[in-house]
PDB file of N, CA and C in Angstrom:
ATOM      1  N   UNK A   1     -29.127  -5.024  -2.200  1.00  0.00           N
ATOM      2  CA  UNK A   1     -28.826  -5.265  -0.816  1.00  0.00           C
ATOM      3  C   UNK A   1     -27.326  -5.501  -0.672  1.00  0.00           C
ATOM      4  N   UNK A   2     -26.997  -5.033   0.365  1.00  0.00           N
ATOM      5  CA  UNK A   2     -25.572  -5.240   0.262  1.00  0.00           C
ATOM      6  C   UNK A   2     -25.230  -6.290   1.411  1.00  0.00           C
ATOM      7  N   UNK A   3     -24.020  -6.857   1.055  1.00  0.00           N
ATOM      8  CA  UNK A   3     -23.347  -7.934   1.882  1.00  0.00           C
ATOM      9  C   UNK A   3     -22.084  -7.436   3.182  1.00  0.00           C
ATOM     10  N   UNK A   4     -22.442  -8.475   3.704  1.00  0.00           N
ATOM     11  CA  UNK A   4     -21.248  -7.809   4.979  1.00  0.00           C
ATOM     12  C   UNK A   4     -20.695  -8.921   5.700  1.00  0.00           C
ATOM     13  N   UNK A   5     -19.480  -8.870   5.526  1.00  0.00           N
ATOM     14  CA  UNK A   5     -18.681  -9.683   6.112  1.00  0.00           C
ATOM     15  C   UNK A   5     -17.878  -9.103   7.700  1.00  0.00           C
ATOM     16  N   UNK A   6     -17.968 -10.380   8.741  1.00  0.00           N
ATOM     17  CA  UNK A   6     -17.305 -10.385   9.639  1.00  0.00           C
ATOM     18  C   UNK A   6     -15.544 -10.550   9.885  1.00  0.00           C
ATOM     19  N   UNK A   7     -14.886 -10.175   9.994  1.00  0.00           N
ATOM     20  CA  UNK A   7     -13.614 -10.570  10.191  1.00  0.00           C
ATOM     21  C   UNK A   7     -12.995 -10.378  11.221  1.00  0.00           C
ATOM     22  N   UNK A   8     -12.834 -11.296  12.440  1.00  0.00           N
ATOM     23  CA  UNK A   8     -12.047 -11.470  13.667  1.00  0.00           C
ATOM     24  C   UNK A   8     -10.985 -11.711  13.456  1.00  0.00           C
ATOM     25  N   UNK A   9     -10.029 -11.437  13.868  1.00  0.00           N
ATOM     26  CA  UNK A   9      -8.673 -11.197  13.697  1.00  0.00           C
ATOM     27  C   UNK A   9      -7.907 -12.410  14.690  1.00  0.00           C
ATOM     28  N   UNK A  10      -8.472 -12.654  15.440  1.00  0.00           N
ATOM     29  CA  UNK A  10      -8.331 -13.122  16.724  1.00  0.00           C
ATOM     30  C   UNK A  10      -9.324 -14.183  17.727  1.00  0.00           C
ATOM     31  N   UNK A  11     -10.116 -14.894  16.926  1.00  0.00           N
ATOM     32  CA  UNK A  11     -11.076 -15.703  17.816  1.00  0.00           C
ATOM     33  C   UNK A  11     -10.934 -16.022  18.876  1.00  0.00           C
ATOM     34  N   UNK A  12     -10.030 -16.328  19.392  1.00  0.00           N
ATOM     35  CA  UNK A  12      -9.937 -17.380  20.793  1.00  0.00           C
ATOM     36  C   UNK A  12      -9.583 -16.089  21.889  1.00  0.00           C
ATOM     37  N   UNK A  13      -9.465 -15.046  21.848  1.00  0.00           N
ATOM     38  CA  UNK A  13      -9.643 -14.190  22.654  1.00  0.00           C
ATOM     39  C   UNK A  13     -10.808 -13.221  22.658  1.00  0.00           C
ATOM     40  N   UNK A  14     -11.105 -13.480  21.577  1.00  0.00           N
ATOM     41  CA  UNK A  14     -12.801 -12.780  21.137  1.00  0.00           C
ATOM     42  C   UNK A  14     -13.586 -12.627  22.296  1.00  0.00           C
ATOM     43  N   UNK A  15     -14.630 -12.177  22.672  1.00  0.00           N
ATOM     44  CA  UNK A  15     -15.655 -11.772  24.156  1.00  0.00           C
ATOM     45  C   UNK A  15     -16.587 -11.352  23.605  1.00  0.00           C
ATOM     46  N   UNK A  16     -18.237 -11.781  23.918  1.00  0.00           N
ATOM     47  CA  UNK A  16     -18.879 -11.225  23.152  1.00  0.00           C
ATOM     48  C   UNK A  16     -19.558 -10.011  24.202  1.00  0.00           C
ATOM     49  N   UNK A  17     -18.906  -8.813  23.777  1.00  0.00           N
ATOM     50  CA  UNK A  17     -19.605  -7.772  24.846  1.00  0.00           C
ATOM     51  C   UNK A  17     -19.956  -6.592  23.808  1.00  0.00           C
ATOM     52  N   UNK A  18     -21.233  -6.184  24.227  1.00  0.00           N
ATOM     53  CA  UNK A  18     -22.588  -5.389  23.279  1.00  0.00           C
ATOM     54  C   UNK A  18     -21.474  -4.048  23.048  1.00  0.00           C
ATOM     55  N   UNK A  19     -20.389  -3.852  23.736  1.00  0.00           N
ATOM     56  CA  UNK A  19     -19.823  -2.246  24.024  1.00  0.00           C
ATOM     57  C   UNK A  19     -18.391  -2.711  22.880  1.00  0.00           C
ATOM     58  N   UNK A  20     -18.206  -3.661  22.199  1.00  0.00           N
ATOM     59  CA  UNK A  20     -17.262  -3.692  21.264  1.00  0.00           C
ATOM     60  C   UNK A  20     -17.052  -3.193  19.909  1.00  0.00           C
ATOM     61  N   UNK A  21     -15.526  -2.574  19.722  1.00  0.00           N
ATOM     62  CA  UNK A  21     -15.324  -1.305  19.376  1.00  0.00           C
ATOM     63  C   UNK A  21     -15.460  -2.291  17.411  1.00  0.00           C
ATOM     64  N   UNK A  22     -16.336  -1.860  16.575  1.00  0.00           N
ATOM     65  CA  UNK A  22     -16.276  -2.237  15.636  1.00  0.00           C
ATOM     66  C   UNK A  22     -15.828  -1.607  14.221  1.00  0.00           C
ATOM     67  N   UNK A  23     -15.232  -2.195  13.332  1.00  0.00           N
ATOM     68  CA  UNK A  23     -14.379  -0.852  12.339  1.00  0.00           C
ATOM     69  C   UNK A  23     -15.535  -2.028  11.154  1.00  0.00           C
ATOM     70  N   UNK A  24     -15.217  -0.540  10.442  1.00  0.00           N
ATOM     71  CA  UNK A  24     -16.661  -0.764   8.980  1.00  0.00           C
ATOM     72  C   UNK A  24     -15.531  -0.518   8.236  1.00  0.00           C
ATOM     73  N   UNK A  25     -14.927  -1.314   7.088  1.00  0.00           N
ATOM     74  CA  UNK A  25     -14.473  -0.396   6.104  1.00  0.00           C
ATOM     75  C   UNK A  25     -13.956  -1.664   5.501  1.00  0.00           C
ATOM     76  N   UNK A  26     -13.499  -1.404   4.076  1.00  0.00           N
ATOM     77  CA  UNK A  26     -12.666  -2.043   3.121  1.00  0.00           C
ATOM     78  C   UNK A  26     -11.580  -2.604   3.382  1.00  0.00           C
ATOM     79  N   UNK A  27     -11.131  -4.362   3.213  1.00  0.00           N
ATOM     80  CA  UNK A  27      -9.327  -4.333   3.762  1.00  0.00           C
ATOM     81  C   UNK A  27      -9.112  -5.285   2.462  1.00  0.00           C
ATOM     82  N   UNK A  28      -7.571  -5.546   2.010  1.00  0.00           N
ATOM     83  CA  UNK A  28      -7.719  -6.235   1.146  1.00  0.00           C
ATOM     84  C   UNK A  28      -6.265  -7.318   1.994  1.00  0.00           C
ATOM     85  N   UNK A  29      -7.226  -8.499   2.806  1.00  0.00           N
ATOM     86  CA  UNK A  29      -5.918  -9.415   3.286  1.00  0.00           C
ATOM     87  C   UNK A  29      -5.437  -9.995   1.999  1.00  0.00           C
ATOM     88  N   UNK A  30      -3.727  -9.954   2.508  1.00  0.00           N
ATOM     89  CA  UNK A  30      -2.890 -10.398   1.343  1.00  0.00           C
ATOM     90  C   UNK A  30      -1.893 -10.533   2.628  1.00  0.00           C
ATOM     91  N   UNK A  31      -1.080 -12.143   1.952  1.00  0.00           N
ATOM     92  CA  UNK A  31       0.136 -12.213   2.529  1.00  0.00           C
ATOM     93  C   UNK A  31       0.544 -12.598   4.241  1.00  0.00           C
ATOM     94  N   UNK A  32      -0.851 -12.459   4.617  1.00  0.00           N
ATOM     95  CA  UNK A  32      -0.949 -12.734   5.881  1.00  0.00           C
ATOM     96  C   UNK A  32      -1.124 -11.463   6.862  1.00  0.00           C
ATOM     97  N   UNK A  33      -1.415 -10.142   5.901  1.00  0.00           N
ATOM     98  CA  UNK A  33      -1.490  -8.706   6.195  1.00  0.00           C
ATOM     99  C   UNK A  33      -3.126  -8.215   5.865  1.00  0.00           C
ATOM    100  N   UNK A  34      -3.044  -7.159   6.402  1.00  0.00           N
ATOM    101  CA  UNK A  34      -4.664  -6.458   6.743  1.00  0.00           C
ATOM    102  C   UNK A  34      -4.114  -5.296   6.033  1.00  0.00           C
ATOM    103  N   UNK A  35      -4.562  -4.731   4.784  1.00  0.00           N
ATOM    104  CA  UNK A  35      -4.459  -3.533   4.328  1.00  0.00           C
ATOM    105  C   UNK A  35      -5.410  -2.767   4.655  1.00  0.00           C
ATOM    106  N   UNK A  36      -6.001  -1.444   5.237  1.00  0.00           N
ATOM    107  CA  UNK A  36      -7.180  -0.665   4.751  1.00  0.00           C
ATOM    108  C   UNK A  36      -6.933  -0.325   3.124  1.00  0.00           C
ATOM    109  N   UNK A  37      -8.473  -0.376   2.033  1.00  0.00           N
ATOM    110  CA  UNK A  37      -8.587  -0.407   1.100  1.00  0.00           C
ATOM    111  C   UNK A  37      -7.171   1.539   0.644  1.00  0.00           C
ATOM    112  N   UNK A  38      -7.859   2.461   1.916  1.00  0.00           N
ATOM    113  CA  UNK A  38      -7.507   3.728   1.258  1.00  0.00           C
ATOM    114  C   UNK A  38      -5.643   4.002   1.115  1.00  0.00           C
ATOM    115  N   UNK A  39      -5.398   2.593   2.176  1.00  0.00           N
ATOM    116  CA  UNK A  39      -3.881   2.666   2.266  1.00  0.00           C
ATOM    117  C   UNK A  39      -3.224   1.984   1.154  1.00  0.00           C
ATOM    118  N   UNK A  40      -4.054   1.242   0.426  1.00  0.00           N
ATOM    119  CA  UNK A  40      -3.415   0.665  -0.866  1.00  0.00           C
ATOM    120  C   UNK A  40      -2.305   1.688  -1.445  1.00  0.00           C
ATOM    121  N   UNK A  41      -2.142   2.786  -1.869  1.00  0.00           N
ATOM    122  CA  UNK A  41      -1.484   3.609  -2.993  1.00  0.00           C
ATOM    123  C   UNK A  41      -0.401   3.490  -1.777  1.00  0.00           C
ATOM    124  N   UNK A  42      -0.007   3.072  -0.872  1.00  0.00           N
ATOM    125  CA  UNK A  42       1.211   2.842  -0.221  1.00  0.00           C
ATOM    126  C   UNK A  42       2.012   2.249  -0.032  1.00  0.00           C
ATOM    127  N   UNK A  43       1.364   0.661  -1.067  1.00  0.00           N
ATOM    128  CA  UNK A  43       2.086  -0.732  -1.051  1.00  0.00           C
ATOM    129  C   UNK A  43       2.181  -0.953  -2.673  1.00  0.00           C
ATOM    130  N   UNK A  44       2.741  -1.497  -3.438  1.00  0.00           N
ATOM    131  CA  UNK A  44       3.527  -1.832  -4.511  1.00  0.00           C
ATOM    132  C   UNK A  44       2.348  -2.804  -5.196  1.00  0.00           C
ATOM    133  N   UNK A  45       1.889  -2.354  -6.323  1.00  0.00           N
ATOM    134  CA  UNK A  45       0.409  -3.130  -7.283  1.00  0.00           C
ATOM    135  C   UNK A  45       1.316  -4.998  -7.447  1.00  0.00           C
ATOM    136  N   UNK A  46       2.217  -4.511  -7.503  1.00  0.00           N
ATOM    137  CA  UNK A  46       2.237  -6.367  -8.058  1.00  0.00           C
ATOM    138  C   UNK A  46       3.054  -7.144  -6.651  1.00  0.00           C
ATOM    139  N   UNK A  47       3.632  -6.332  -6.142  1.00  0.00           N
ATOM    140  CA  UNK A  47       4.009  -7.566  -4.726  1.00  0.00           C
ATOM    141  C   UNK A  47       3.456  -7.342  -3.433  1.00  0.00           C
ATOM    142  N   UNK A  48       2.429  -5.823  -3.168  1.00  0.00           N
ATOM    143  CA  UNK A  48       2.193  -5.745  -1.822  1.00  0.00           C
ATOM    144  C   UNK A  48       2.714  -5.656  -0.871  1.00  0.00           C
ATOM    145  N   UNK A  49       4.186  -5.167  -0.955  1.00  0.00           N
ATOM    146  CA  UNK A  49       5.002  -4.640  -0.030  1.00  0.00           C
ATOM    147  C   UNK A  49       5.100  -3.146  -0.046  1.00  0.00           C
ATOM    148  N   UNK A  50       5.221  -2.571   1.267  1.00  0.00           N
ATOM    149  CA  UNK A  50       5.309  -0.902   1.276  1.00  0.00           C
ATOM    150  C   UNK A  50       6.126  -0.494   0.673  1.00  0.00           C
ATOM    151  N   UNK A  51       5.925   0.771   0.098  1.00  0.00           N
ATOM    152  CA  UNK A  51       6.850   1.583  -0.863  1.00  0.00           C
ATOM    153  C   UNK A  51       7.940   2.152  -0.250  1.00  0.00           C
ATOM    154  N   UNK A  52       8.746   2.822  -0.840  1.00  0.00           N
ATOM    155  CA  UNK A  52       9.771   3.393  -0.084  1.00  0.00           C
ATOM    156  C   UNK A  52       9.644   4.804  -1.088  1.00  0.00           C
ATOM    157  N   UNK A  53      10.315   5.882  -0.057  1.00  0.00           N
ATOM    158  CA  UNK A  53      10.846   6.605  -1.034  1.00  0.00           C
ATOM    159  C   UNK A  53      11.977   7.538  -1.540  1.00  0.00           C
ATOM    160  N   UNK A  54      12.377   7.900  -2.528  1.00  0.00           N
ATOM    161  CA  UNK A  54      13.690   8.060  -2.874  1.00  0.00           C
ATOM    162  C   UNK A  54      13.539   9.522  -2.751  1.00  0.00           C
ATOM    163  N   UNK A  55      14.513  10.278  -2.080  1.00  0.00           N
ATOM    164  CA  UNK A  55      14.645  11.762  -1.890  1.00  0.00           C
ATOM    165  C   UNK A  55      15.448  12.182  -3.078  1.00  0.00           C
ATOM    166  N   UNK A  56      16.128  11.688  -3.557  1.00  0.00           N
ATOM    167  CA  UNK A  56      16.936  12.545  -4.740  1.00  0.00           C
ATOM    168  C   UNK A  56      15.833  12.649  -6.079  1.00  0.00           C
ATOM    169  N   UNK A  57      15.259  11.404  -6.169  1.00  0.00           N
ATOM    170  CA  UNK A  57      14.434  11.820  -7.340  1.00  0.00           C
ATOM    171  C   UNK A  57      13.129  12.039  -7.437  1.00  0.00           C
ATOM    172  N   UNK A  58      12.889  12.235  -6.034  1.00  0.00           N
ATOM    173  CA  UNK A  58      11.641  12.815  -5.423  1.00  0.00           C
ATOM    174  C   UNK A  58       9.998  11.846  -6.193  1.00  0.00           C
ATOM    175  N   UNK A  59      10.198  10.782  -5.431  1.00  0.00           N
ATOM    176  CA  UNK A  59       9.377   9.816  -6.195  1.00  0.00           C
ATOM    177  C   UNK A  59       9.864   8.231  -5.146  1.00  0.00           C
ATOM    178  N   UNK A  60       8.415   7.705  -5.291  1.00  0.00           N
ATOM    179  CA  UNK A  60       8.357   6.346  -4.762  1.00  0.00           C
ATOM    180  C   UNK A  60       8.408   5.124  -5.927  1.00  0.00           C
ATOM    181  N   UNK A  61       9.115   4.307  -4.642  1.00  0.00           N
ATOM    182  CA  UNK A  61       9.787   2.549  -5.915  1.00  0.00           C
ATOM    183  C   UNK A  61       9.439   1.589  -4.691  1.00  0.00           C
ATOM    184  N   UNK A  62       9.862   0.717  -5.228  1.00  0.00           N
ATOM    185  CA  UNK A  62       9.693  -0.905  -4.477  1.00  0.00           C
ATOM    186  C   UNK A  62      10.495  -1.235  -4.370  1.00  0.00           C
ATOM    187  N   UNK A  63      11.201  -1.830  -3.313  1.00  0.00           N
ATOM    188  CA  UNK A  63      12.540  -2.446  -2.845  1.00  0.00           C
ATOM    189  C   UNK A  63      12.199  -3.663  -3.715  1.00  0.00           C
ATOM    190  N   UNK A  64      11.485  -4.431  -3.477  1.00  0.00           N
ATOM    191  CA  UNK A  64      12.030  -5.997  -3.247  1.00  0.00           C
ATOM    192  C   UNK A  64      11.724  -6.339  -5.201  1.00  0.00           C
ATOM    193  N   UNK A  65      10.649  -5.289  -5.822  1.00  0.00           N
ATOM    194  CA  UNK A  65      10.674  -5.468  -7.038  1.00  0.00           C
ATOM    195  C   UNK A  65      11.469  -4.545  -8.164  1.00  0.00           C
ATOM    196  N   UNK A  66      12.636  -3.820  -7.292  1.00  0.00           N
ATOM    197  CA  UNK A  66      13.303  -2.764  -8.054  1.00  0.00           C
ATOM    198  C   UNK A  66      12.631  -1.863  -8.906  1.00  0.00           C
ATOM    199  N   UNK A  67      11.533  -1.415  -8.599  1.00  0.00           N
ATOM    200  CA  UNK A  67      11.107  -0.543  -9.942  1.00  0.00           C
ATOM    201  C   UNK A  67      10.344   1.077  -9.097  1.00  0.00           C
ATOM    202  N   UNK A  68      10.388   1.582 -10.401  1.00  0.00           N
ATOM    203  CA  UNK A  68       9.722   2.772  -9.858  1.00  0.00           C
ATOM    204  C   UNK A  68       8.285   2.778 -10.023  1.00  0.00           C
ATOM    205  N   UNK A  69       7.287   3.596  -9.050  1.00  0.00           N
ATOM    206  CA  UNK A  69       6.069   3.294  -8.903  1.00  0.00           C
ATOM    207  C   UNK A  69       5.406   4.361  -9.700  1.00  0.00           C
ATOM    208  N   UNK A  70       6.047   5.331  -9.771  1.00  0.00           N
ATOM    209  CA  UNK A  70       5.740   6.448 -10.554  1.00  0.00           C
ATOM    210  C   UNK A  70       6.159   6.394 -11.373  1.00  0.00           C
ATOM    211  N   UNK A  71       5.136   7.065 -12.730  1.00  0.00           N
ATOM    212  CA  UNK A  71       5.802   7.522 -14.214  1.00  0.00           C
ATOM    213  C   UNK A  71       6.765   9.336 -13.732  1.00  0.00           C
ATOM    214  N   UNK A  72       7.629   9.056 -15.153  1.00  0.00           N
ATOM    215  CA  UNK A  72       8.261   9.983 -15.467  1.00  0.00           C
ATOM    216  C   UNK A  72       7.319  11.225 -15.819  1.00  0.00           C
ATOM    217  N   UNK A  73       7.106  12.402 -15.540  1.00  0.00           N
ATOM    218  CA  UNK A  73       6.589  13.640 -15.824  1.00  0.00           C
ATOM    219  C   UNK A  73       7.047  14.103 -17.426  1.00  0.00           C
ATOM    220  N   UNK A  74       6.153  14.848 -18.033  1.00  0.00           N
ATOM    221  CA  UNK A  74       6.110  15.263 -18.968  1.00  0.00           C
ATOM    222  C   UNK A  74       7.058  16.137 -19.219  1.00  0.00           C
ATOM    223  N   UNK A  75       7.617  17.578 -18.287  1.00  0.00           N
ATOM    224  CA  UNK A  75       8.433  18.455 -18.590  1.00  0.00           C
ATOM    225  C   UNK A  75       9.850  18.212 -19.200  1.00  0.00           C
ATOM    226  N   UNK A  76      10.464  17.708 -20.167  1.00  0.00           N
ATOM    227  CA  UNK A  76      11.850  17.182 -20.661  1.00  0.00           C
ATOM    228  C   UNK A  76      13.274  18.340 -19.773  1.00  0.00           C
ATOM    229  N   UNK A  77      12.749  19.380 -18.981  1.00  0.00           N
ATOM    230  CA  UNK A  77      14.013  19.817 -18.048  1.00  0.00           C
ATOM    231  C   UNK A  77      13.646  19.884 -16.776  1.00  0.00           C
ATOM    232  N   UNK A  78      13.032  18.882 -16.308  1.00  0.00           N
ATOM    233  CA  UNK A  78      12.816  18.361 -14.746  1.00  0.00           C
ATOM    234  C   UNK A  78      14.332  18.174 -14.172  1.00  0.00           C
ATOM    235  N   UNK A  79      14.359  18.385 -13.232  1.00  0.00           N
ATOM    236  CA  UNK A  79      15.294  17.826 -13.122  1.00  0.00           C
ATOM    237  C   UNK A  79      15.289  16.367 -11.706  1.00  0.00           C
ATOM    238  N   UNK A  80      14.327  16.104 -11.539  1.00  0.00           N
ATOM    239  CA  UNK A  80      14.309  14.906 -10.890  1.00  0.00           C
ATOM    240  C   UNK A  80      14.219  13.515 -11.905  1.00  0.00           C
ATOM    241  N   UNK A  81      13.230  13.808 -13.000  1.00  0.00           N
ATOM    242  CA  UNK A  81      12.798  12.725 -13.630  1.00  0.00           C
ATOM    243  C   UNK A  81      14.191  12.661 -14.832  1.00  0.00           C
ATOM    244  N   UNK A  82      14.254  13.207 -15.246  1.00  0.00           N
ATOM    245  CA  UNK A  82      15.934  13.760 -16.281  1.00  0.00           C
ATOM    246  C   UNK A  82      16.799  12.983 -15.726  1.00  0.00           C
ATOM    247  N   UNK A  83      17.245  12.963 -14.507  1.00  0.00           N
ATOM    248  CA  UNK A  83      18.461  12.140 -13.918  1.00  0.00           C
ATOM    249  C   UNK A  83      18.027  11.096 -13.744  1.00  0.00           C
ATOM    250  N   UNK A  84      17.153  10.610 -13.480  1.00  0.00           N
ATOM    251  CA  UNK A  84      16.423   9.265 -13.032  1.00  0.00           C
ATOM    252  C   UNK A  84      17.237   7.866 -13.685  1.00  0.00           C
ATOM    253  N   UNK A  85      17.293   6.965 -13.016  1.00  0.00           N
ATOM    254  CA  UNK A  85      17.970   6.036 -13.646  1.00  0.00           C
ATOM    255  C   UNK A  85      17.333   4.823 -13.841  1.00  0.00           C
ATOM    256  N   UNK A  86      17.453   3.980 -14.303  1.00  0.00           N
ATOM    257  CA  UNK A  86      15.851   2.984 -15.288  1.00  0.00           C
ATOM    258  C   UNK A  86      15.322   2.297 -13.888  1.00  0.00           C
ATOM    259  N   UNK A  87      16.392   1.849 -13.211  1.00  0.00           N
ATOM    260  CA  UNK A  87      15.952   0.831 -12.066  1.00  0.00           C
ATOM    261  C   UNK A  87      16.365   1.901 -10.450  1.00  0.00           C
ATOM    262  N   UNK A  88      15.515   1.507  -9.725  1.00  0.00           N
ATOM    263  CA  UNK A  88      15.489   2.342  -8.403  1.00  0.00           C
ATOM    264  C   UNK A  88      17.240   2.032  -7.617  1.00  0.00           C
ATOM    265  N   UNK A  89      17.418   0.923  -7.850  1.00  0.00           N
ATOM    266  CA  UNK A  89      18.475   0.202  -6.486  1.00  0.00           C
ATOM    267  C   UNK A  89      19.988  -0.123  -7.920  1.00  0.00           C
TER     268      UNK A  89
END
């Protein structure tokens, strides 16, 4: 059997009317933020801040934890991952 949790965002303006618009899905609150589960790969595994991303080396990092989110590719004459430099900033 599965479990189901309620989450109001907002109680004290809440209304209880039969025609209210209800969302089903996965969130993972962190931080005082509402993620949807599928938007995770958009925020940073260890601080939960959104990614950014870098056009020269064609690849996403984390501001606030300096690092890159992506591994380096296998091909040794890439030339995005080749220039890459250890830390994003």
């Amino acid at each position: 059997m599965e479990k189901s949790m309620l989450l109001f965002l907002d109680p004290k303006e809440r209304k209880h009317i039969s025609k209210q618009k209800q969302i089903e899905n996965s969130f993972l609150l962190i931080n005082e933020r509402v993620i949807a589960i599928e938007e995770l790969r958009d925020y940073c595994n260890d601080c939960f801040e959104p990614l950014s991303y870098h056009e020269k080396y064609d690849t996403c990092y984390c501001e606030p934890c300096n690092a890159w989110r992506e591994e380096d590719c296998t091909d040794p004459t890439c030339e995005y991952c080749r220039m890459r430099p250890e830390r994003p900033l």
